[in-house]
PDB file of N, CA and C in Angstrom:
ATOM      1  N   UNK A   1      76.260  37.237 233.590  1.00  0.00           N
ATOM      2  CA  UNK A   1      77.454  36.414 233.500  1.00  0.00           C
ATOM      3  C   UNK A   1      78.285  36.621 234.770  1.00  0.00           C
ATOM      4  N   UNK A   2      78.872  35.898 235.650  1.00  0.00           N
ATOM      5  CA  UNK A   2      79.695  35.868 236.475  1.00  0.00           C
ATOM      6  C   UNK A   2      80.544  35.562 236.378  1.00  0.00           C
ATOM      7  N   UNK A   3      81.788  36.563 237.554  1.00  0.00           N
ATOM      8  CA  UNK A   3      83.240  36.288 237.145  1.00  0.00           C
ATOM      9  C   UNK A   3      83.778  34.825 237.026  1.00  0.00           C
ATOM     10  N   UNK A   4      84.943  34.892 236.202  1.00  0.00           N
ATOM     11  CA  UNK A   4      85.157  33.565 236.163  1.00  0.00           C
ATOM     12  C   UNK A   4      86.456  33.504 237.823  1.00  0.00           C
ATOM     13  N   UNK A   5      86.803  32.414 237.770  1.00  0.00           N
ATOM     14  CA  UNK A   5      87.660  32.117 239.182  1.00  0.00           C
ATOM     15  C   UNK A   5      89.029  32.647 238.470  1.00  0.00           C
ATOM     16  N   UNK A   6      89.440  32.595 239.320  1.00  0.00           N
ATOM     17  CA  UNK A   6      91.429  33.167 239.296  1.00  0.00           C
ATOM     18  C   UNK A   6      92.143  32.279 240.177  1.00  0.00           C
ATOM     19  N   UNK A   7      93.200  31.702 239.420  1.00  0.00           N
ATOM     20  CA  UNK A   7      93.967  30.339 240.260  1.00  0.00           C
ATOM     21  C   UNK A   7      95.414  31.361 240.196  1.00  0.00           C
ATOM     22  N   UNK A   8      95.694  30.291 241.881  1.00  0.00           N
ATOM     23  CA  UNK A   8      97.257  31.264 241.640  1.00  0.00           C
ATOM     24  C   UNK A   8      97.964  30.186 241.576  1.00  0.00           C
ATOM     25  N   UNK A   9      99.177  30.650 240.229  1.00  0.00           N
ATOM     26  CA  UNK A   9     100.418  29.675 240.339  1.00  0.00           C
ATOM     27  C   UNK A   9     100.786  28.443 241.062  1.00  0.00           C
ATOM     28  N   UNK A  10     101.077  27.751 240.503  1.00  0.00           N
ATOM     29  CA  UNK A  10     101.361  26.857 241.903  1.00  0.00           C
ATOM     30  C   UNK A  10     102.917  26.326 241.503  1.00  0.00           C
ATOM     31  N   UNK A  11     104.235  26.812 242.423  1.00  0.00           N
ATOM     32  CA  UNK A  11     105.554  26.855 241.999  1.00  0.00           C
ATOM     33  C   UNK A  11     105.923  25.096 241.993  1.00  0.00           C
ATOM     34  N   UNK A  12     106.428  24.560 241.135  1.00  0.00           N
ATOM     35  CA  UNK A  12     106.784  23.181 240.841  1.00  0.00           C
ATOM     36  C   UNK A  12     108.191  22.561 241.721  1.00  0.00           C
ATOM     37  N   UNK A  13     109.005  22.183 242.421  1.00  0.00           N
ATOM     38  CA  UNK A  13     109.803  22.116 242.785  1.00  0.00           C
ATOM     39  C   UNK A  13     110.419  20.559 242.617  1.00  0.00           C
ATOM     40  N   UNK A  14     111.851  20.496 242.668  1.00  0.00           N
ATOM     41  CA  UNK A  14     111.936  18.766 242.545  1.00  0.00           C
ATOM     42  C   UNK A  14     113.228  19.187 244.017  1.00  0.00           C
ATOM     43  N   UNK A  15     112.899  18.580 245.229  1.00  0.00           N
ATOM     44  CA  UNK A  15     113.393  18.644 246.254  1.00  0.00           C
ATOM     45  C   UNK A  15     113.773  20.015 246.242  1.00  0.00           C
ATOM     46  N   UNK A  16     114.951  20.353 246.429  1.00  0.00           N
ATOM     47  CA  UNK A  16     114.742  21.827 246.921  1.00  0.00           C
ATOM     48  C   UNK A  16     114.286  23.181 245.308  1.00  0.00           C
ATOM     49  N   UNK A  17     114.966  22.858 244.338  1.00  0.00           N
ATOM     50  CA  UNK A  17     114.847  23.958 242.865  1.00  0.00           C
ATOM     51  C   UNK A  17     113.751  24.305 242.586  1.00  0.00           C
ATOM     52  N   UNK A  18     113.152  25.258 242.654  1.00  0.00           N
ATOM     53  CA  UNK A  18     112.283  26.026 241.574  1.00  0.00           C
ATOM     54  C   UNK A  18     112.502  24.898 240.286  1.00  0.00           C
ATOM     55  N   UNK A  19     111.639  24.042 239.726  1.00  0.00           N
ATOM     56  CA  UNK A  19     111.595  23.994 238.442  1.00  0.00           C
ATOM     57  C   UNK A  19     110.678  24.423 237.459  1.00  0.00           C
ATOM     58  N   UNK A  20     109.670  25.208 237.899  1.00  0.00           N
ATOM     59  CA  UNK A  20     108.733  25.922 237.026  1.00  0.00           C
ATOM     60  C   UNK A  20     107.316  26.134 237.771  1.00  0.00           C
ATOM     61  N   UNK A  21     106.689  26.298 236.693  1.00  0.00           N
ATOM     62  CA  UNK A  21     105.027  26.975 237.161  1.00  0.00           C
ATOM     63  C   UNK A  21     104.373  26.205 236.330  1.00  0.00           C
ATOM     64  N   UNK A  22     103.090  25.568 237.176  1.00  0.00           N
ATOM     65  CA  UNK A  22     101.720  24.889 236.862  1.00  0.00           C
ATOM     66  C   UNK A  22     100.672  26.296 236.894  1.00  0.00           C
ATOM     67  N   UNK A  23     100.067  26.166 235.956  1.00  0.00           N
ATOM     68  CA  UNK A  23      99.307  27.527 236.140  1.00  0.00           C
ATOM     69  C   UNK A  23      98.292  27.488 235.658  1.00  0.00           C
ATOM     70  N   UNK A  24      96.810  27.325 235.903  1.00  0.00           N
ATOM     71  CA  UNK A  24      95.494  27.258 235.682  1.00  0.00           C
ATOM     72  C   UNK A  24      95.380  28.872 235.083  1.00  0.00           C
ATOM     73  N   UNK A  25      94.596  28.854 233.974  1.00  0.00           N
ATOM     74  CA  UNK A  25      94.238  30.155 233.527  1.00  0.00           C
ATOM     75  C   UNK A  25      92.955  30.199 233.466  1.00  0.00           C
ATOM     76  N   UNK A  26      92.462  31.316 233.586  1.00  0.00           N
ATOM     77  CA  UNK A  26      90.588  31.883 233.645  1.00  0.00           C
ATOM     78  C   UNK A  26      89.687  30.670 232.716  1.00  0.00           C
ATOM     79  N   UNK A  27      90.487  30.470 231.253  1.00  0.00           N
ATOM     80  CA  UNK A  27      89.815  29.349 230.406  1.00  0.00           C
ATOM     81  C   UNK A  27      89.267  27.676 231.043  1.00  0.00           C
ATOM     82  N   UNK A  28      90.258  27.626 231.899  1.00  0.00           N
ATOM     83  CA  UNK A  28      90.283  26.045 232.670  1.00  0.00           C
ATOM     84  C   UNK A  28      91.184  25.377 231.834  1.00  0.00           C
ATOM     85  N   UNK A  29      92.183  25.905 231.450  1.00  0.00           N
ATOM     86  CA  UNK A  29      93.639  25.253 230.514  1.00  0.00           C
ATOM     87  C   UNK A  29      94.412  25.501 231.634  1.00  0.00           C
ATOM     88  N   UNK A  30      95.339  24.190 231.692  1.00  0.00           N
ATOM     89  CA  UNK A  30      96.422  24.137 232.533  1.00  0.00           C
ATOM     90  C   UNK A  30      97.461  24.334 231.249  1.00  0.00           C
ATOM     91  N   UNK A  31      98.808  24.898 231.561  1.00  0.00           N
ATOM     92  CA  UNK A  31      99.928  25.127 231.146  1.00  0.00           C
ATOM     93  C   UNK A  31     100.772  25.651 232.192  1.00  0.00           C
ATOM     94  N   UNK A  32     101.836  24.814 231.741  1.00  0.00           N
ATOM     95  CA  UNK A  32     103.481  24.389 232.909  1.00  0.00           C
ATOM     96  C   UNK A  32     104.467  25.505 231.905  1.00  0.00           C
ATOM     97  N   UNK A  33     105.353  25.984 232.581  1.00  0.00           N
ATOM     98  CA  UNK A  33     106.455  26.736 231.982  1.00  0.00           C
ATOM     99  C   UNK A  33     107.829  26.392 233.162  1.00  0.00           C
ATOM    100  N   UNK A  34     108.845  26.135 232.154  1.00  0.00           N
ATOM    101  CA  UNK A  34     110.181  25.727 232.761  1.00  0.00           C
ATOM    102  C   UNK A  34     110.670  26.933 233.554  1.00  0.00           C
ATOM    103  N   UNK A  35     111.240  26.830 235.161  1.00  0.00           N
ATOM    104  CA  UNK A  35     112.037  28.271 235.162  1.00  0.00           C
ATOM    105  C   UNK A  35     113.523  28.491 234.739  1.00  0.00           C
ATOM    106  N   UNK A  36     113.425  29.854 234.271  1.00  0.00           N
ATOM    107  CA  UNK A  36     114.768  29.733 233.564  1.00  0.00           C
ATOM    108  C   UNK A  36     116.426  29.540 234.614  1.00  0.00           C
ATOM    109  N   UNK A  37     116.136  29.785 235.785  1.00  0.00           N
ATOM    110  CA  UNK A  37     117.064  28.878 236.769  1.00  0.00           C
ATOM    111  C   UNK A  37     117.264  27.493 236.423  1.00  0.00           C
ATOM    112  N   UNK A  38     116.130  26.763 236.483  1.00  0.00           N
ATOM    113  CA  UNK A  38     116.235  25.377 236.482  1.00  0.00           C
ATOM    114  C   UNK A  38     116.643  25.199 234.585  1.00  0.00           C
ATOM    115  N   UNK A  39     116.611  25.952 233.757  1.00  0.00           N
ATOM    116  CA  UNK A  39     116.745  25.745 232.882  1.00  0.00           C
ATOM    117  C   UNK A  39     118.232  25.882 232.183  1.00  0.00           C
ATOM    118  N   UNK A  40     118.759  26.591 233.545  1.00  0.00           N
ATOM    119  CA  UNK A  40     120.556  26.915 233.586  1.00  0.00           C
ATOM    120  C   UNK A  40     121.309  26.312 234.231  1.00  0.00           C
ATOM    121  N   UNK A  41     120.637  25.157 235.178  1.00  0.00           N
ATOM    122  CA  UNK A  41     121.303  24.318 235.731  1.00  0.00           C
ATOM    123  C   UNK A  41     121.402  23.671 235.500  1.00  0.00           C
ATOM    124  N   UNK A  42     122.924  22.935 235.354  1.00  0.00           N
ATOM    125  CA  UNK A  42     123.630  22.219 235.022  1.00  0.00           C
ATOM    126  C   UNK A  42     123.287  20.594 235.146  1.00  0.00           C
ATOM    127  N   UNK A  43     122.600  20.232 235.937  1.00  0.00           N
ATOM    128  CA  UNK A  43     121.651  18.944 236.481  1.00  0.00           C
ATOM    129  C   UNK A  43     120.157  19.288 236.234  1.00  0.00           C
ATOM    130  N   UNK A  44     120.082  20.047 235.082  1.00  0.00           N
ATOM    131  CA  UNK A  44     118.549  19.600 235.218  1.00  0.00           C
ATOM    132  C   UNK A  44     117.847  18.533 234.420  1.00  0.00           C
ATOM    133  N   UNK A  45     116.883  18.346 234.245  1.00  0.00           N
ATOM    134  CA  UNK A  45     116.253  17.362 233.404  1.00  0.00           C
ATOM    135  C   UNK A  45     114.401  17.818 233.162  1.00  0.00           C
ATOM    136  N   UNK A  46     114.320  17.068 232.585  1.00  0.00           N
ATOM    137  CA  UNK A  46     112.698  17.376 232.175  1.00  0.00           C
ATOM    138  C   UNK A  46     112.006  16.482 233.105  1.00  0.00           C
ATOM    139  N   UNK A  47     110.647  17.429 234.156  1.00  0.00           N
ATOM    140  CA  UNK A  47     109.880  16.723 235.160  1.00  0.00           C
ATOM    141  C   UNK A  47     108.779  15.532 234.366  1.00  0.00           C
ATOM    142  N   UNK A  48     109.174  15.827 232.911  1.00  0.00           N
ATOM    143  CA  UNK A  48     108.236  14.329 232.505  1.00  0.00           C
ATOM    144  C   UNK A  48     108.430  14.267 231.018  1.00  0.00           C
ATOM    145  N   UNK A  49     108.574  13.026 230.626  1.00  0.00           N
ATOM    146  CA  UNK A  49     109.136  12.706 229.054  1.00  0.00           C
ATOM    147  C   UNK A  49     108.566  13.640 227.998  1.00  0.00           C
ATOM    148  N   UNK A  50     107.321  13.728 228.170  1.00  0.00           N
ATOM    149  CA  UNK A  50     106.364  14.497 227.470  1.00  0.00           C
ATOM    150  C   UNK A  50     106.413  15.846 227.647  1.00  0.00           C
ATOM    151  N   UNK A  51     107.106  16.584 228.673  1.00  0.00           N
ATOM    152  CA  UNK A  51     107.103  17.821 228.933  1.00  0.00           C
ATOM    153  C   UNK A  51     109.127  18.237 228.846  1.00  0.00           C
ATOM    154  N   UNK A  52     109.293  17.972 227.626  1.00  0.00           N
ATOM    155  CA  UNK A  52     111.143  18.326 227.408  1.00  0.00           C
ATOM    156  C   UNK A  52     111.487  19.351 227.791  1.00  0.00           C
ATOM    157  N   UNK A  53     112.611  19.163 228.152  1.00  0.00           N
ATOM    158  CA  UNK A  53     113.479  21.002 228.582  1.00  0.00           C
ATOM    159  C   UNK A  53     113.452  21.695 227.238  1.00  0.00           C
ATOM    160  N   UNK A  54     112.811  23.115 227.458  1.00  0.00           N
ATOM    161  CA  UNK A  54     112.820  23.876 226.448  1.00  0.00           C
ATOM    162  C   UNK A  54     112.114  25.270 226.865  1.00  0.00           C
ATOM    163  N   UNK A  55     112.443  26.646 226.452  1.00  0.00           N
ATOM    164  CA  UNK A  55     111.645  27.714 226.762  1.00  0.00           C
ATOM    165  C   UNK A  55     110.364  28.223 226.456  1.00  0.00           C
ATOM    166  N   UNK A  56     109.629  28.536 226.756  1.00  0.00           N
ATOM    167  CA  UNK A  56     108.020  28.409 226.861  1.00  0.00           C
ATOM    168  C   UNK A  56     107.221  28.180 227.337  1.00  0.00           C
ATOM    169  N   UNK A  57     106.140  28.076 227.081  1.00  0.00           N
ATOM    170  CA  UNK A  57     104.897  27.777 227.676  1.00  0.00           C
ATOM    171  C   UNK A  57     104.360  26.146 227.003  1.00  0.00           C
ATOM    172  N   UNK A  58     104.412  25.527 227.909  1.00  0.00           N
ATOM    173  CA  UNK A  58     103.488  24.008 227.885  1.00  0.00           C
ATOM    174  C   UNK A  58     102.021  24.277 227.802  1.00  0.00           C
ATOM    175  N   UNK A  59     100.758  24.263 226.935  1.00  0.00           N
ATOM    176  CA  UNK A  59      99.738  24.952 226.916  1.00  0.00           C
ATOM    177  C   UNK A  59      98.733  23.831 226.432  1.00  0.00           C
ATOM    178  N   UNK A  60      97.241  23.604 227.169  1.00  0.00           N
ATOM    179  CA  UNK A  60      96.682  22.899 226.437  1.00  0.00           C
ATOM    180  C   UNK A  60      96.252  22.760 224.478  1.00  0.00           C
ATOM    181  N   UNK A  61      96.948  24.370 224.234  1.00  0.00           N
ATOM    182  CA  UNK A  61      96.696  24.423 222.988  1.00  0.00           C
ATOM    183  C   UNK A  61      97.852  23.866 222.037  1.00  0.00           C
ATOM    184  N   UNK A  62      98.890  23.523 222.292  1.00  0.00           N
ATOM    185  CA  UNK A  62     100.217  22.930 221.789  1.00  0.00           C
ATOM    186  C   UNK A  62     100.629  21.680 222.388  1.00  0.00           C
ATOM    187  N   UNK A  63      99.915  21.386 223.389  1.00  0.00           N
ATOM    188  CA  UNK A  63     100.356  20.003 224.194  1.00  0.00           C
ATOM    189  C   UNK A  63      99.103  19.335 225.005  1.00  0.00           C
ATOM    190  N   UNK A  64      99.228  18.149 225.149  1.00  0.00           N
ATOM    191  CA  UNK A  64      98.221  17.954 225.982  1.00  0.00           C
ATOM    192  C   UNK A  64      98.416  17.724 227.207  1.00  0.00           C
ATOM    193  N   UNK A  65      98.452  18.526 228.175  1.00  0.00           N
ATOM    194  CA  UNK A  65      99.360  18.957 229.252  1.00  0.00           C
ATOM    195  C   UNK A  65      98.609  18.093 230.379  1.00  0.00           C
ATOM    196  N   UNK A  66      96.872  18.125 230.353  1.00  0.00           N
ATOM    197  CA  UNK A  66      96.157  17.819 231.169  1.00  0.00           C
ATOM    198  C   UNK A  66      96.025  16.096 231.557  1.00  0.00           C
ATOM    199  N   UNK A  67      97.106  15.690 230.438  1.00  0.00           N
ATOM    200  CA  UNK A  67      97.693  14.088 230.899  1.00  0.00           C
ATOM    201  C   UNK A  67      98.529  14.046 231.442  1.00  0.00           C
ATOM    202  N   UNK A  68      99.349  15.053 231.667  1.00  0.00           N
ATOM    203  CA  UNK A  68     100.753  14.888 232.398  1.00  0.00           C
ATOM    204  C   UNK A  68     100.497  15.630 233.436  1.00  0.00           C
ATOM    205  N   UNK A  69      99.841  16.666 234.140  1.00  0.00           N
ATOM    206  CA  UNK A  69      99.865  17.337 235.010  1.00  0.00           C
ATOM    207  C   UNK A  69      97.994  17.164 235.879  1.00  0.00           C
ATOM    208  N   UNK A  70      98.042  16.783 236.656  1.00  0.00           N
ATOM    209  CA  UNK A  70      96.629  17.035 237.480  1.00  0.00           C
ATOM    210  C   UNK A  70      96.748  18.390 238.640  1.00  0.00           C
ATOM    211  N   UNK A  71      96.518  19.261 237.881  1.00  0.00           N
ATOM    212  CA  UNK A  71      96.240  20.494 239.408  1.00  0.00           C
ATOM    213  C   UNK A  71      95.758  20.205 240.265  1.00  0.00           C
ATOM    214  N   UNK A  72      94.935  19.664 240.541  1.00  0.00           N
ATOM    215  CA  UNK A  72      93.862  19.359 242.040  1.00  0.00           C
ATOM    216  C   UNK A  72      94.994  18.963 242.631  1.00  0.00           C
ATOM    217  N   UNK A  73      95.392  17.274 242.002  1.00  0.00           N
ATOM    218  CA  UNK A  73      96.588  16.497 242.800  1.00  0.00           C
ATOM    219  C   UNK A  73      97.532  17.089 243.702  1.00  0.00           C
ATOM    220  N   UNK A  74      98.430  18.035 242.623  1.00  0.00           N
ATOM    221  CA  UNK A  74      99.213  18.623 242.975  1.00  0.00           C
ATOM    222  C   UNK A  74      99.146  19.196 244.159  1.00  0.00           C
ATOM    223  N   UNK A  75      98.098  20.262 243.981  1.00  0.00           N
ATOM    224  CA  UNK A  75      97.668  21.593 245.206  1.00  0.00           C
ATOM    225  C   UNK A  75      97.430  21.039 246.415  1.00  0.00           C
ATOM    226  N   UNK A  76      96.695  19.657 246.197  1.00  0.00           N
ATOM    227  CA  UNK A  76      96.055  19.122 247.341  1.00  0.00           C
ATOM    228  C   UNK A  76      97.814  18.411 248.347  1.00  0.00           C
ATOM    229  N   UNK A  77      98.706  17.607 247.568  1.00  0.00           N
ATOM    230  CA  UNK A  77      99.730  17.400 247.908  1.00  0.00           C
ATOM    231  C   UNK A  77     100.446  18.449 248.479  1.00  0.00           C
ATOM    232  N   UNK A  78     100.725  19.913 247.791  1.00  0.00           N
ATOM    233  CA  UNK A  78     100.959  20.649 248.056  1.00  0.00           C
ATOM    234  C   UNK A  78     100.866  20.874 249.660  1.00  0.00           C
ATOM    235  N   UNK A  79      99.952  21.303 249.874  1.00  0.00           N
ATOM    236  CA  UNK A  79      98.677  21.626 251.375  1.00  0.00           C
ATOM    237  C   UNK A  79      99.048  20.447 252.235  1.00  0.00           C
ATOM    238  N   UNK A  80      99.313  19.144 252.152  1.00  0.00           N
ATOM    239  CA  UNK A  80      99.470  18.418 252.767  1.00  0.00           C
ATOM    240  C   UNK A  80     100.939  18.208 253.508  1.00  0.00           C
ATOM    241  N   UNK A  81     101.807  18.538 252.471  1.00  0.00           N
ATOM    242  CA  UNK A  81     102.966  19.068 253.168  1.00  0.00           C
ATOM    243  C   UNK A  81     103.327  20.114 253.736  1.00  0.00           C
ATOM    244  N   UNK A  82     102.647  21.305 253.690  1.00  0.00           N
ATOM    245  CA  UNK A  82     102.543  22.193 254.752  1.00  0.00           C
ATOM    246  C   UNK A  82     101.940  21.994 256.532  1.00  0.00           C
ATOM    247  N   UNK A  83     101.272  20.666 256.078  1.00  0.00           N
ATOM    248  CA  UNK A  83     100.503  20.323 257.464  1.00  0.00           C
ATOM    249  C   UNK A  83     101.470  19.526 258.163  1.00  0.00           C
TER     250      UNK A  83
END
């Protein structure tokens, strides 16, 4: 059996705020969690109808997260604005 892969975090931002973590786990389940900064600020809002302000974990096992969030997308966007 071989190891499985290890994804790192990938921090969510809406222009400049921390608004949470996209986070691939060993299973291949994506789950998003709000940060609790963005969750104390006074202007925040939820990054998608389906994903409400609230504390926790967004998890493929309680939500179906993998419609609202594409990791590849993201990361790859990500990388592209660093260039």
């Amino acid at each position: 059996m071989g190891r499985r892969r290890s994804f790192t975090p990938l921090n969510v931002f809406l222009n400049t705020p921390l608004v949470g973590q996209l986070l691939r786990e060993k299973s291949g389940a994506i789950s998003f969690v709000y940060d609790r900064s963005w969750l104390d600020w006074e202007h925040r809002m939820p990054i998608s109808l389906s994903l409400p302000l609230r504390e926790g974990r967004f998890s493929g096992g309680n939500h179906d997260i993998r419609s609202d969030c594409d990791f590849q997308t993201a990361r790859t966007t990500y990388r592209q604005m660093l260039t």
